[in-house]
C-alpha atoms as a PDB file:
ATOM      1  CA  UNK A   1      -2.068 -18.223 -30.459  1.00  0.00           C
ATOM      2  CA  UNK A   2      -1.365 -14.371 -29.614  1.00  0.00           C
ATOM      3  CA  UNK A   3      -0.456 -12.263 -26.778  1.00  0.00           C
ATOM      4  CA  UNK A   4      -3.550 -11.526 -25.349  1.00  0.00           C
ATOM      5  CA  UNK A   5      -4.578  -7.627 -24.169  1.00  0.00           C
ATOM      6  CA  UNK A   6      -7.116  -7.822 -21.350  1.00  0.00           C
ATOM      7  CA  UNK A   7      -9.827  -5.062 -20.529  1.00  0.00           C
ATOM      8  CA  UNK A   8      -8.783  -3.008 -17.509  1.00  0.00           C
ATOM      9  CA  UNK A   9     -11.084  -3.251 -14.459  1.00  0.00           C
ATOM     10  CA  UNK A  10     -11.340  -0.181 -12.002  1.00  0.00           C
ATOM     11  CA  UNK A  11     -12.032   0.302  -8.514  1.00  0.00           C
ATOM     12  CA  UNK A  12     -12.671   3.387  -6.512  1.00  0.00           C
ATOM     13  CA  UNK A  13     -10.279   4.087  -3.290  1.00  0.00           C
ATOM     14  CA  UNK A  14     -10.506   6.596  -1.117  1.00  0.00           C
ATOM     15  CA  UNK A  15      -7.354   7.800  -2.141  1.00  0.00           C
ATOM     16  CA  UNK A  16      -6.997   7.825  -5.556  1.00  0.00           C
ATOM     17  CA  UNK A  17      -5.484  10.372  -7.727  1.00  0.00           C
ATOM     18  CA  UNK A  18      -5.979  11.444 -11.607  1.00  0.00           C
ATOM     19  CA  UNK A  19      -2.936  10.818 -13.073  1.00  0.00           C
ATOM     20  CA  UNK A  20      -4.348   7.215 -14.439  1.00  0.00           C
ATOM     21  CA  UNK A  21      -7.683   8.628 -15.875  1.00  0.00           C
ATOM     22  CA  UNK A  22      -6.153  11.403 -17.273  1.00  0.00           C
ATOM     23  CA  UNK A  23      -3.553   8.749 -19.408  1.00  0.00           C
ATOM     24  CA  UNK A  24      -6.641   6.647 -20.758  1.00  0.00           C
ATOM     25  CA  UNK A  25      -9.365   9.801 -21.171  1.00  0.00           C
ATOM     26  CA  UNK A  26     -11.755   8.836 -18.526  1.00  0.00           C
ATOM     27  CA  UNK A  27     -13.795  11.116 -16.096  1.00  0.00           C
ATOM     28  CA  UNK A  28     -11.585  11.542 -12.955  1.00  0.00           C
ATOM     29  CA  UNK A  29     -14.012   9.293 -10.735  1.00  0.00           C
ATOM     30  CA  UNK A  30     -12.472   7.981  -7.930  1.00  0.00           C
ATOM     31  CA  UNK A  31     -10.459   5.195  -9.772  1.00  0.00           C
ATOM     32  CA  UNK A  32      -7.429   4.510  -8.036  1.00  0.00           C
ATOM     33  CA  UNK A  33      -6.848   0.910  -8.509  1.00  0.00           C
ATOM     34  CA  UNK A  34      -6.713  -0.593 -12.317  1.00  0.00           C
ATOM     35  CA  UNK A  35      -6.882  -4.324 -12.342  1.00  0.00           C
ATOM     36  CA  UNK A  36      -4.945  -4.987 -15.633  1.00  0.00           C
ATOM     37  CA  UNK A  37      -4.533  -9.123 -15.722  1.00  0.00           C
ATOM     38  CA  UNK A  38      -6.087 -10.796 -13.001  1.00  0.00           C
ATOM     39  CA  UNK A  39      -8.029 -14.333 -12.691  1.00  0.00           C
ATOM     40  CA  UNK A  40      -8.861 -13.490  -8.968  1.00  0.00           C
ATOM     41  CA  UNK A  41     -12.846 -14.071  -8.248  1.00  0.00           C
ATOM     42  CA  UNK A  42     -12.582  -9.710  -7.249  1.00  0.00           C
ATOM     43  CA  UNK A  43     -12.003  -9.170 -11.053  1.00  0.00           C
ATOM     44  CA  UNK A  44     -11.843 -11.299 -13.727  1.00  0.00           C
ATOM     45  CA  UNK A  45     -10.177  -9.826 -17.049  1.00  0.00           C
ATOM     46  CA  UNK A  46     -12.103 -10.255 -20.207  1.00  0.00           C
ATOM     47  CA  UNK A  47      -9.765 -10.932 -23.234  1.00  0.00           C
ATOM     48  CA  UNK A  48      -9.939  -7.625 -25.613  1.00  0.00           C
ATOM     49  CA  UNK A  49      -8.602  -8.877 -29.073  1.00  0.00           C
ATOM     50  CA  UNK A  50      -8.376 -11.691 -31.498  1.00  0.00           C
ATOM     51  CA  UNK A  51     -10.586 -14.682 -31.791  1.00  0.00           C
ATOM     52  CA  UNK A  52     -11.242 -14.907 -28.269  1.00  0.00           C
ATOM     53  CA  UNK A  53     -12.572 -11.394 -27.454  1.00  0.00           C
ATOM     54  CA  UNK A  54     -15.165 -11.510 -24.638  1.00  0.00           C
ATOM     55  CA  UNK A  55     -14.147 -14.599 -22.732  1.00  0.00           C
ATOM     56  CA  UNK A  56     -12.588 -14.305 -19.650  1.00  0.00           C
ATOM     57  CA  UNK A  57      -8.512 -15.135 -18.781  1.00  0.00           C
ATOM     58  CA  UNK A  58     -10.103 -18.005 -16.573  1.00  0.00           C
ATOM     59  CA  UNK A  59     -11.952 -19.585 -19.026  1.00  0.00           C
ATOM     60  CA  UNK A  60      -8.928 -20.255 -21.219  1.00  0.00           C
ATOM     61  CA  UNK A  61      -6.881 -21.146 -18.563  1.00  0.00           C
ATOM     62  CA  UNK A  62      -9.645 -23.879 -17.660  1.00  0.00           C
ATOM     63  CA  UNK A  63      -9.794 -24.650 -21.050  1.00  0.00           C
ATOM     64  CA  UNK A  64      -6.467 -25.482 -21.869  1.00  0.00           C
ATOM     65  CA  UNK A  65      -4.382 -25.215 -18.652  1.00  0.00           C
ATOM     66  CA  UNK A  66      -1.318 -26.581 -20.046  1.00  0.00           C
ATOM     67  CA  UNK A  67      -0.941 -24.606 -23.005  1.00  0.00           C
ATOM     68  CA  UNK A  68      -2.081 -21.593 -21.043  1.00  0.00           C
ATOM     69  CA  UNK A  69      -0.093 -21.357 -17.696  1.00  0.00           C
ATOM     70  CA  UNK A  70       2.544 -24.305 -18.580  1.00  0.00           C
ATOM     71  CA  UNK A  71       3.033 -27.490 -17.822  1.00  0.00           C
ATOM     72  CA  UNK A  72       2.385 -28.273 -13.569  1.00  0.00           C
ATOM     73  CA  UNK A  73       1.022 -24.401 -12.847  1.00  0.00           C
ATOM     74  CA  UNK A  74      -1.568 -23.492 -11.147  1.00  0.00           C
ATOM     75  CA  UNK A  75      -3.718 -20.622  -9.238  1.00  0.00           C
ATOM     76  CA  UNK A  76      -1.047 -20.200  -6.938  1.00  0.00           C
ATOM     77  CA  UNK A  77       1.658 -19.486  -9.647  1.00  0.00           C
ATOM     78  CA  UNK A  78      -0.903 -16.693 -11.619  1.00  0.00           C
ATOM     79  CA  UNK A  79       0.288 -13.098 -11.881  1.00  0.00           C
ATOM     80  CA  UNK A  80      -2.058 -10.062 -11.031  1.00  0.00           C
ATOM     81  CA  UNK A  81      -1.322  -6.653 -12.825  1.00  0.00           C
ATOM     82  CA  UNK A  82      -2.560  -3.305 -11.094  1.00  0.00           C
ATOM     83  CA  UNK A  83      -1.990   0.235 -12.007  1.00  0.00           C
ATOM     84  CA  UNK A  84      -1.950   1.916  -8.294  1.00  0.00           C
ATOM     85  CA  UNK A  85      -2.647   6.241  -8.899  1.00  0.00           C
ATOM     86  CA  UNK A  86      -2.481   7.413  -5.179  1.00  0.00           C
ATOM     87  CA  UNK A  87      -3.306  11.232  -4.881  1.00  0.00           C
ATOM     88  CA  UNK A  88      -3.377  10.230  -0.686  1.00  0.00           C
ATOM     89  CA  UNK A  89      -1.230   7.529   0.930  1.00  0.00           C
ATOM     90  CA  UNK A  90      -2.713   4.098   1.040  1.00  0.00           C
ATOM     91  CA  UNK A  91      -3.228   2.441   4.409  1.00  0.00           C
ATOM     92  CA  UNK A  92      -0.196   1.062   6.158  1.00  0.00           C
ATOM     93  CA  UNK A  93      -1.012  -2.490   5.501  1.00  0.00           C
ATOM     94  CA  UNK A  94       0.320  -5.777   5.389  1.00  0.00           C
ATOM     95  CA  UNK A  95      -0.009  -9.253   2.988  1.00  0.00           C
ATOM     96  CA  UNK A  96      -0.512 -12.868   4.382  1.00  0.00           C
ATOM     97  CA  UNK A  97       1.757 -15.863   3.064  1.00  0.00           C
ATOM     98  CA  UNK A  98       0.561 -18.472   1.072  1.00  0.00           C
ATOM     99  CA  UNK A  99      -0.129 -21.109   4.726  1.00  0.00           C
ATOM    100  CA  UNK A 100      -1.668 -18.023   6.460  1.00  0.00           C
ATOM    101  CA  UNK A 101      -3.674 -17.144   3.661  1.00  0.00           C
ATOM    102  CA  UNK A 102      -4.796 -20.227   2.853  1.00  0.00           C
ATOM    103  CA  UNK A 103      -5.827 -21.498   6.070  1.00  0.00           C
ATOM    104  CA  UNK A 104      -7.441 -18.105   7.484  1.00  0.00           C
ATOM    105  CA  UNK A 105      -8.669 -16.582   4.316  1.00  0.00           C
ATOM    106  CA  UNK A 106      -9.310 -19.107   1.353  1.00  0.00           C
ATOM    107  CA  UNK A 107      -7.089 -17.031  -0.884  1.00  0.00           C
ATOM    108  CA  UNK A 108      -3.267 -16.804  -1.769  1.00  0.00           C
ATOM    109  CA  UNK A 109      -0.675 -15.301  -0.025  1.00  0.00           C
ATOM    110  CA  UNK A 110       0.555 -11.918  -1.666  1.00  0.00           C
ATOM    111  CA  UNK A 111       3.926 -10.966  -2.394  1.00  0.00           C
ATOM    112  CA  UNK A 112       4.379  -7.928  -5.113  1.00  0.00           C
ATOM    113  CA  UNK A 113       6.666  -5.635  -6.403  1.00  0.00           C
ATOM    114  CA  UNK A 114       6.083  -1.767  -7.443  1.00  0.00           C
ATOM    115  CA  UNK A 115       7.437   0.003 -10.816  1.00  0.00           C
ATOM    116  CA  UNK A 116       6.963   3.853 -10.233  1.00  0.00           C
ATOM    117  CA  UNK A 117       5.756   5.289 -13.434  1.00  0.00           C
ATOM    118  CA  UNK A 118       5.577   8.941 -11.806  1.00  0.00           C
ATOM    119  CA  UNK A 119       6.099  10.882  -8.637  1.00  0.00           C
ATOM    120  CA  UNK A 120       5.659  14.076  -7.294  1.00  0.00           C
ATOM    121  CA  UNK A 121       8.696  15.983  -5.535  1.00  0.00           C
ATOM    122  CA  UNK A 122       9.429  13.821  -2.300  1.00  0.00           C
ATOM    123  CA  UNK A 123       7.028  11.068  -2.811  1.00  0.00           C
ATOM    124  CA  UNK A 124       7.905   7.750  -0.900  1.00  0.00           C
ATOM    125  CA  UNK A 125       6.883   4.491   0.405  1.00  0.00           C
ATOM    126  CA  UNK A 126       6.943   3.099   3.287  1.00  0.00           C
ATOM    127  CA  UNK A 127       8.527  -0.263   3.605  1.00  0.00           C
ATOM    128  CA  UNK A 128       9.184  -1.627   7.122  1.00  0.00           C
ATOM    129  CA  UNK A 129       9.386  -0.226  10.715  1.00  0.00           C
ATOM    130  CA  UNK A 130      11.920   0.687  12.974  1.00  0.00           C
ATOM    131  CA  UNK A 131      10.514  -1.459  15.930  1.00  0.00           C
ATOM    132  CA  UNK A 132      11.805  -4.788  16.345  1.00  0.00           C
ATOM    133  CA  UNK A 133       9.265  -6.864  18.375  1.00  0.00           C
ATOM    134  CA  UNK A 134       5.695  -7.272  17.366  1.00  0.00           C
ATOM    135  CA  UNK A 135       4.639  -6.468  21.193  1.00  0.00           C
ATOM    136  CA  UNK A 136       5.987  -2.587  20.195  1.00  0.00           C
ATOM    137  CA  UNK A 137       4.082  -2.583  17.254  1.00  0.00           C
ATOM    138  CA  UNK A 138       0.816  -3.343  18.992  1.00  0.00           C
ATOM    139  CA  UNK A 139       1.587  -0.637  21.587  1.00  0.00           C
ATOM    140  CA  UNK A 140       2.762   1.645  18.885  1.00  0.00           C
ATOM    141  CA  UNK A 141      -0.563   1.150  17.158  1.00  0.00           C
ATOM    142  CA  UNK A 142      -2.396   0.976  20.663  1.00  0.00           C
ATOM    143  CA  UNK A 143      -0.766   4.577  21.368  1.00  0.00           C
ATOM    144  CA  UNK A 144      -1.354   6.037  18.185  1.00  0.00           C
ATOM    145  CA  UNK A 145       2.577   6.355  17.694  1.00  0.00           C
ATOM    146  CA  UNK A 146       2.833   4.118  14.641  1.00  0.00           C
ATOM    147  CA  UNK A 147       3.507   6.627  12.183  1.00  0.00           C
ATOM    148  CA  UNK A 148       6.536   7.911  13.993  1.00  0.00           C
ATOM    149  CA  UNK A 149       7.913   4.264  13.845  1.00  0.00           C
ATOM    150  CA  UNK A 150       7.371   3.445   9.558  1.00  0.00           C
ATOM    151  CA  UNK A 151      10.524   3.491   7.633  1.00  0.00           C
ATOM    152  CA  UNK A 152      10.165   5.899   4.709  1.00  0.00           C
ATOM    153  CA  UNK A 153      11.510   5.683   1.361  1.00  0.00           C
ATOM    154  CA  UNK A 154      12.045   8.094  -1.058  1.00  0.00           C
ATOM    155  CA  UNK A 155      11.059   7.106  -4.808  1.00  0.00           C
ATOM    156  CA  UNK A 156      11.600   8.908  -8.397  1.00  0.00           C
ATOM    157  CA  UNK A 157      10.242   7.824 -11.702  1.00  0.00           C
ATOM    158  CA  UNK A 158      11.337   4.515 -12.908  1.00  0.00           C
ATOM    159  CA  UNK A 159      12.509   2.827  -9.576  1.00  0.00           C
ATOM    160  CA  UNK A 160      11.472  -0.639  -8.406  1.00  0.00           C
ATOM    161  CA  UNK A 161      10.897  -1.490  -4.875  1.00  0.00           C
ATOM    162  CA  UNK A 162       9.848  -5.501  -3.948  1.00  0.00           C
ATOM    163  CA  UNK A 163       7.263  -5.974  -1.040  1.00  0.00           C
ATOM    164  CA  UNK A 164       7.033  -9.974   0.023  1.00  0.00           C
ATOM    165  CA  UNK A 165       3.992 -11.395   2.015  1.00  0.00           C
ATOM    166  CA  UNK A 166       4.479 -10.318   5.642  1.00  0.00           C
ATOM    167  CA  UNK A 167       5.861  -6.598   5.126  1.00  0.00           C
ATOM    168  CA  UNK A 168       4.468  -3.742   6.712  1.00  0.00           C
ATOM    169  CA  UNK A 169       4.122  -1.573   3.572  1.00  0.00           C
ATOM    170  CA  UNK A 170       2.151   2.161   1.978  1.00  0.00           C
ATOM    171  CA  UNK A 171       1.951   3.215  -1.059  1.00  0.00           C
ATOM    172  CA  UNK A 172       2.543   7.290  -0.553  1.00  0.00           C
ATOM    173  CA  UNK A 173       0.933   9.897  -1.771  1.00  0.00           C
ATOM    174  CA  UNK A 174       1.219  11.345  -5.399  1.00  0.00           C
ATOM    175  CA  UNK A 175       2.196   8.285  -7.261  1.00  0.00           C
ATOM    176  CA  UNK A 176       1.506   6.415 -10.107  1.00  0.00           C
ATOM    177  CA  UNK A 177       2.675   2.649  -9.837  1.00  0.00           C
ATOM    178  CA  UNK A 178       2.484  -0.926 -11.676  1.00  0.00           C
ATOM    179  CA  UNK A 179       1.871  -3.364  -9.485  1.00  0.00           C
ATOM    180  CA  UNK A 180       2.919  -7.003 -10.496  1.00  0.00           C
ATOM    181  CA  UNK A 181       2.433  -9.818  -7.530  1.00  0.00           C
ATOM    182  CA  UNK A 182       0.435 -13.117  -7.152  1.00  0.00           C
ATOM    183  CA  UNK A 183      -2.887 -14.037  -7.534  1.00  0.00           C
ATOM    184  CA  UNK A 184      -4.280 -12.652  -4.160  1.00  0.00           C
ATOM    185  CA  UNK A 185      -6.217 -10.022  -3.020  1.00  0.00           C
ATOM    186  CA  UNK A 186      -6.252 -10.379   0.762  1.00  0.00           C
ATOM    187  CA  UNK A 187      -5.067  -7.540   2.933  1.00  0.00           C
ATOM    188  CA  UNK A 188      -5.118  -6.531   6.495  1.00  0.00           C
ATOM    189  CA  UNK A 189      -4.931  -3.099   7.618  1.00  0.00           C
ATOM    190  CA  UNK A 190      -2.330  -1.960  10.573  1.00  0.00           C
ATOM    191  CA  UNK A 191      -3.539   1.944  10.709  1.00  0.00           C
ATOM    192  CA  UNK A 192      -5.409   4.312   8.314  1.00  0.00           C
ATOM    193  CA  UNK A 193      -4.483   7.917   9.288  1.00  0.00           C
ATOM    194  CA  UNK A 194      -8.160   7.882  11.336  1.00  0.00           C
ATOM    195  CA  UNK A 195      -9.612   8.731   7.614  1.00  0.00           C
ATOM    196  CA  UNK A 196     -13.244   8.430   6.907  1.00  0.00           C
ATOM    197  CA  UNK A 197     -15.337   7.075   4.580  1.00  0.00           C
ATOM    198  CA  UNK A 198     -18.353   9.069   3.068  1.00  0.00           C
ATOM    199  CA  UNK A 199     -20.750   7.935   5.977  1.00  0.00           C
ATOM    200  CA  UNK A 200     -18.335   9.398   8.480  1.00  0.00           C
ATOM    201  CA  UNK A 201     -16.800   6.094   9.405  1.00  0.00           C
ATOM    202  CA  UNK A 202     -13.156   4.907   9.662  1.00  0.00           C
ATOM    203  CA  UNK A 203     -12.408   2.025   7.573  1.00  0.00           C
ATOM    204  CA  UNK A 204     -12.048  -1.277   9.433  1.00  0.00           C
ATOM    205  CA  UNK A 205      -8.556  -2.349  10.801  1.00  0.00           C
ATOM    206  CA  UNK A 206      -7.154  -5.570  10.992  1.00  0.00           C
ATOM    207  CA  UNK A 207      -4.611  -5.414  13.804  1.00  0.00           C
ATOM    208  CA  UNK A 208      -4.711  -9.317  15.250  1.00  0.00           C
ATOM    209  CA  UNK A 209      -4.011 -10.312  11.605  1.00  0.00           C
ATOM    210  CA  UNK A 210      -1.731  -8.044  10.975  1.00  0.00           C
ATOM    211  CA  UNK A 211       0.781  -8.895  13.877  1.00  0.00           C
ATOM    212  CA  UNK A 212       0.014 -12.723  12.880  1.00  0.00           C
ATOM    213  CA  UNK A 213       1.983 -12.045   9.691  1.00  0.00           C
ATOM    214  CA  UNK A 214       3.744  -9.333   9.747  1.00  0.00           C
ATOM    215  CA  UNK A 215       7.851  -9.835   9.750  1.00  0.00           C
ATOM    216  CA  UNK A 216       9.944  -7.017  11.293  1.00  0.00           C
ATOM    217  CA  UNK A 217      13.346  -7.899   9.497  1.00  0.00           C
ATOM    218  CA  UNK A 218      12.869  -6.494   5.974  1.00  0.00           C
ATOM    219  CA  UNK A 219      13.410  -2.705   4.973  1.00  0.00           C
ATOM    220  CA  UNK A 220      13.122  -2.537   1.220  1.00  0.00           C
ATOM    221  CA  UNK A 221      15.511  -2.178  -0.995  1.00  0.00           C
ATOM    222  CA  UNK A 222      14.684   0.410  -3.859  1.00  0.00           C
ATOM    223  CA  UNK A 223      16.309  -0.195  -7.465  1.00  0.00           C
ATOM    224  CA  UNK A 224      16.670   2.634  -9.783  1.00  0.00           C
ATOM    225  CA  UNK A 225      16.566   2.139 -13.088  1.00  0.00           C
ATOM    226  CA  UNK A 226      17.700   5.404 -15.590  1.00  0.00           C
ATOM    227  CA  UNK A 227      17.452   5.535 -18.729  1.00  0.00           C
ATOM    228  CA  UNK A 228      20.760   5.232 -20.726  1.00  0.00           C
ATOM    229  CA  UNK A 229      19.758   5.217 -24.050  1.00  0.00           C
ATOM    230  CA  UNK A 230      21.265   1.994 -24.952  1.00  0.00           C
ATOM    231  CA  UNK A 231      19.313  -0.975 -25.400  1.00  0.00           C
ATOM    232  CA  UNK A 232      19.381  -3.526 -21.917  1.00  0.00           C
ATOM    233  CA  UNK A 233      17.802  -6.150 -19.931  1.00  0.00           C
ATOM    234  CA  UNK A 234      17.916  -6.951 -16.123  1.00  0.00           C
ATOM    235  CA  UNK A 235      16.461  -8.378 -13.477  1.00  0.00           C
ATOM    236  CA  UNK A 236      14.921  -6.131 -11.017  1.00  0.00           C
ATOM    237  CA  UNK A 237      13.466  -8.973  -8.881  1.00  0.00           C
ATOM    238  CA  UNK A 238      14.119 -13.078  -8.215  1.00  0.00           C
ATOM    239  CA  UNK A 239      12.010 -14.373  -5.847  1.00  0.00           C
ATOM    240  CA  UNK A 240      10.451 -17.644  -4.728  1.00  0.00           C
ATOM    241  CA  UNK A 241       7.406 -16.294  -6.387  1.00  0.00           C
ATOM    242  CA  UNK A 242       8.340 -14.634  -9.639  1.00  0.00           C
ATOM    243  CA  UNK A 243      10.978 -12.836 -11.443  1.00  0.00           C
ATOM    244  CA  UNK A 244      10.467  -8.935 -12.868  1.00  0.00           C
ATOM    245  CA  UNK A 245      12.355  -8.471 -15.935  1.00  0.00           C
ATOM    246  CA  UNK A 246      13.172  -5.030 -17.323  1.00  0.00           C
ATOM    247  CA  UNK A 247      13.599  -4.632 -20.886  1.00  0.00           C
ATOM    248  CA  UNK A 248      14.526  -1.671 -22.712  1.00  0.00           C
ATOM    249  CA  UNK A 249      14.061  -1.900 -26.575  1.00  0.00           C
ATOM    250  CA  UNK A 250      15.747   1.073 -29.109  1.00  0.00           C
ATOM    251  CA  UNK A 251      14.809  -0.906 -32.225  1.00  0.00           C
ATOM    252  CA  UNK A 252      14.070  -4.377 -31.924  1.00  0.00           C
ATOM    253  CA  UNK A 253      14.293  -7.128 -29.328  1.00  0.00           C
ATOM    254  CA  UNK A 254      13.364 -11.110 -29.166  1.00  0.00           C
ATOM    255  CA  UNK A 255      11.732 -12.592 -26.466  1.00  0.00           C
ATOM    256  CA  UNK A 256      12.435 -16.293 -26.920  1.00  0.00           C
ATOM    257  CA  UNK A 257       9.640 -19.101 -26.371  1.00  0.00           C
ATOM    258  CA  UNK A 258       9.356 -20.493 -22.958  1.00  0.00           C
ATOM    259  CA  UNK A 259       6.725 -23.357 -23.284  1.00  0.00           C
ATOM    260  CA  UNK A 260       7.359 -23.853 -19.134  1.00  0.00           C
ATOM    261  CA  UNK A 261       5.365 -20.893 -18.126  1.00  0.00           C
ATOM    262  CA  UNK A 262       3.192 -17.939 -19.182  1.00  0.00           C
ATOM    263  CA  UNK A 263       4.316 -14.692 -18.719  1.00  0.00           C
ATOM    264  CA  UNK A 264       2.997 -11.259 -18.861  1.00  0.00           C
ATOM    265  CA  UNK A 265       4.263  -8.058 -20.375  1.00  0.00           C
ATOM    266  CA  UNK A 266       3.851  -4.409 -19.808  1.00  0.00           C
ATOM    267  CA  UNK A 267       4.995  -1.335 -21.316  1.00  0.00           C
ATOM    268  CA  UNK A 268       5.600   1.576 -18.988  1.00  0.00           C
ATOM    269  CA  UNK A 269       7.640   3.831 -21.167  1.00  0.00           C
ATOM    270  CA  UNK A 270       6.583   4.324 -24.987  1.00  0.00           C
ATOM    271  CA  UNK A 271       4.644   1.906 -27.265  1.00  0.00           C
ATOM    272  CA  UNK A 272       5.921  -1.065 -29.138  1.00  0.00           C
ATOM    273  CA  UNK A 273       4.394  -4.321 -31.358  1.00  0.00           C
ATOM    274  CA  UNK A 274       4.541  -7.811 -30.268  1.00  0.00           C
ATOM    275  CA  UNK A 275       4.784  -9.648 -33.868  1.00  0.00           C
ATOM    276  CA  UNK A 276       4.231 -13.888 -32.953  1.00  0.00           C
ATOM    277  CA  UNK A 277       2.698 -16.719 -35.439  1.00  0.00           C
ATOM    278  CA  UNK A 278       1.393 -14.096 -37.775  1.00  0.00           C
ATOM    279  CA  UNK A 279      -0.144 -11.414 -35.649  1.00  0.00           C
ATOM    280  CA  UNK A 280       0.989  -7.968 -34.439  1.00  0.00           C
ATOM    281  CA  UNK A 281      -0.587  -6.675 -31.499  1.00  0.00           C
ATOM    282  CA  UNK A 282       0.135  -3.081 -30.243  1.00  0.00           C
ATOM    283  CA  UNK A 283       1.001  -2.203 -26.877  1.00  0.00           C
ATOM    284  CA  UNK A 284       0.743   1.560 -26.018  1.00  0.00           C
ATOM    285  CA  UNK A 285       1.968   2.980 -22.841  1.00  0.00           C
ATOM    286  CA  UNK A 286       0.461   1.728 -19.657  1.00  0.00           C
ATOM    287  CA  UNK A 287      -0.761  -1.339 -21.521  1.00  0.00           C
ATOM    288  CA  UNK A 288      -0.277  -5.470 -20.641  1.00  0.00           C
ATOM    289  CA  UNK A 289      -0.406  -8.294 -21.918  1.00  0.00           C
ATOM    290  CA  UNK A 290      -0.511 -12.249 -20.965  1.00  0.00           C
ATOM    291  CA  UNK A 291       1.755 -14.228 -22.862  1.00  0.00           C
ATOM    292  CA  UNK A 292       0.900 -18.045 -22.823  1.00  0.00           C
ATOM    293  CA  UNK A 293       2.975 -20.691 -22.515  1.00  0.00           C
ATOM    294  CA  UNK A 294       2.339 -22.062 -25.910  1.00  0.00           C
ATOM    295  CA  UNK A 295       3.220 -18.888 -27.312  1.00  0.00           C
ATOM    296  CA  UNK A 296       6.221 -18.907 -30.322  1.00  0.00           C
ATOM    297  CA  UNK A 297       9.157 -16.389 -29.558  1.00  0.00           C
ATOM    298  CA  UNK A 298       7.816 -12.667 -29.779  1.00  0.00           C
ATOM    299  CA  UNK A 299       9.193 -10.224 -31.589  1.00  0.00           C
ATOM    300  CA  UNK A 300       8.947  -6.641 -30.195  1.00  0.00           C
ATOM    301  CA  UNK A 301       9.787  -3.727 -32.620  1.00  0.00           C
ATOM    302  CA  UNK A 302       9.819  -0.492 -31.056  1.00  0.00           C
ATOM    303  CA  UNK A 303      11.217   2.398 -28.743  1.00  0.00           C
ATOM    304  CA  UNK A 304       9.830   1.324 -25.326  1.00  0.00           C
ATOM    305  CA  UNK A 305      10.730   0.148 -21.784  1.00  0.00           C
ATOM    306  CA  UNK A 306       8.965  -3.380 -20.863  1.00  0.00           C
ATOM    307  CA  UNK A 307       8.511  -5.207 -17.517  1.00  0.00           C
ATOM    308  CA  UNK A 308       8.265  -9.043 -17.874  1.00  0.00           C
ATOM    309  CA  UNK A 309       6.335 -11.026 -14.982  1.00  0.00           C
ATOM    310  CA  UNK A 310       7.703 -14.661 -14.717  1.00  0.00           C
ATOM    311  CA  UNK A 311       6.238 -16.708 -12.640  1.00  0.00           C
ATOM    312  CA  UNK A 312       7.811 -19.785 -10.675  1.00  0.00           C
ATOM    313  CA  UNK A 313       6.105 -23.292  -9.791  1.00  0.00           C
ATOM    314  CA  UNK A 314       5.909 -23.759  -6.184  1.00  0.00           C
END
């Protein structure tokens, strides 16, 4: 068994940017979302190396679930990977929980987390409001006064920012991002900036769902994380729902067996090898991979920084 790369799978967005395409030598078409690992039904990765090449992530998770996703894991536990290149800012939006989700929308609930991997001069996000009751933030969106209400925060290359299920939330304008959250891809809308689509239509809002779920209490707290130039490890994130691990690597670094749980790796700085039972696979900037829970340790030689997705059974 290997680390397994997966094929990336694209959509266009109305507000993507170029940054992304530019990276991986593709025509500058619109792409602004880059599903990376995902077993979701919206886009199932296809394995891209080794013996299994061409089959999907799901069909060797049904195959072997155990030695897959661990021992007691299931759809709900699953990680999804997205590259995010916004040249626009993405609609103020909000995620379900896993009961809301589940009982209104046959999917998961979505919690996530953002790594910046570039920025433009003042780019933020916005995380939160400043209203307090979800009666002002119907008016507020009634009155067209929402945007004067969204709390704003200012990002730089390398920061971290973690978004649970429920928070009013934008990706801004001219940034790159890695996405890691769970295994959902249900949102609902709260206000679009009155943008239209090619047919002259504004995209569809979801305002009754979005004041079912959304939770007023949480602001975002952004993590920086500069380089040093010393090899490290922390955790940017511990949640109910998984853990975000940042690893920076000079040389050489071991990341021991954990026959519990998969995990899934991603190098957003530099380009490193991931040496286990025999095999090297190369992971180049901007790359993932899904590590399975039957996986040996893995040995990663290299000069790179690496986020680690760990997922927790719930």
């Amino acid at each position: 068994m290997r680390p397994l790369k997966l094929i990336p799978l694209y959509d266009r967005t109305i507000w993507a940017g170029e940054r992304l395409s530019a990276l991986r030598n593709r025509p500058a078409a619109g792409e602004g979302t880059s599903w990376e690992i995902s077993v979701h039904p919206h886009a199932q990765s296809v394995v891209a190396n080794g013996p299994d090449a061409g089959r999907t992530l799901r069909e060797l998770i049904d195959s072997d679930p155990e030695g897959m996703e661990g021992p007691g894991m299931g759809d709900a536990e699953l990680l999804r990977l997205a590259f995010l290149d916004a040249r626009d800012p993405l609609s103020v939006q909000v995620h379900p929980d896993e009961a809301y989700a589940q009982a209104h929308a046959r999917d998961h609930g979505k919690t996530e987390g953002w790594y910046v991997l570039d920025a433009d001069p003042g780019a933020a996000l916005v995380v939160g409001c400043d209203l307090t009751s979800k009666d002002e933030v119907a008016r507020a969106i009634a009155d067209d006064s929402i945007e004067d209400h969204l709390c704003r925060v200012p990002v730089t290359e390398d920061d971290f920012v973690f978004v649970p299920a429920g928070t009013l939330h934008a990706l801004g304008a001219g940034i790159l991002a890695l996405e890691i959250g769970t295994n959902s891809n249900t949102t609902y809308r709260f206000y679009d900036y009155h943008r239209k689509d090619d047919e002259g239509n504004e995209r569809e809002l979801h305002v009754r769902r979005s004041l079912d779920v959304v939770r007023l209490d949480y602001r975002g707290n952004v993590v920086h994380t500069p380089l040093d130039g010393m090899p490290k490890e922390r955790t940017l994130v511990s949640s109910p729902e998984f853990d975000v691990i940042l690893i920076d690597v000079a040389d050489t670094h071991v990341l021991p067996a954990d026959h519990a749980r998969f995990r899934t790796i991603s190098c957003v700085r530099g380009a490193c090898d991931l040496v286990c039972g025999g095999t090297s696979t190369h992971l180049g900037y901007t790359e993932s991979a899904f590590l399975p829970a039957a996986l040996g340790d893995v040995l990663v030689t290299g000069d790179c920084r690496l986020l680690v997705g760990i997922p927790h059974r719930r």
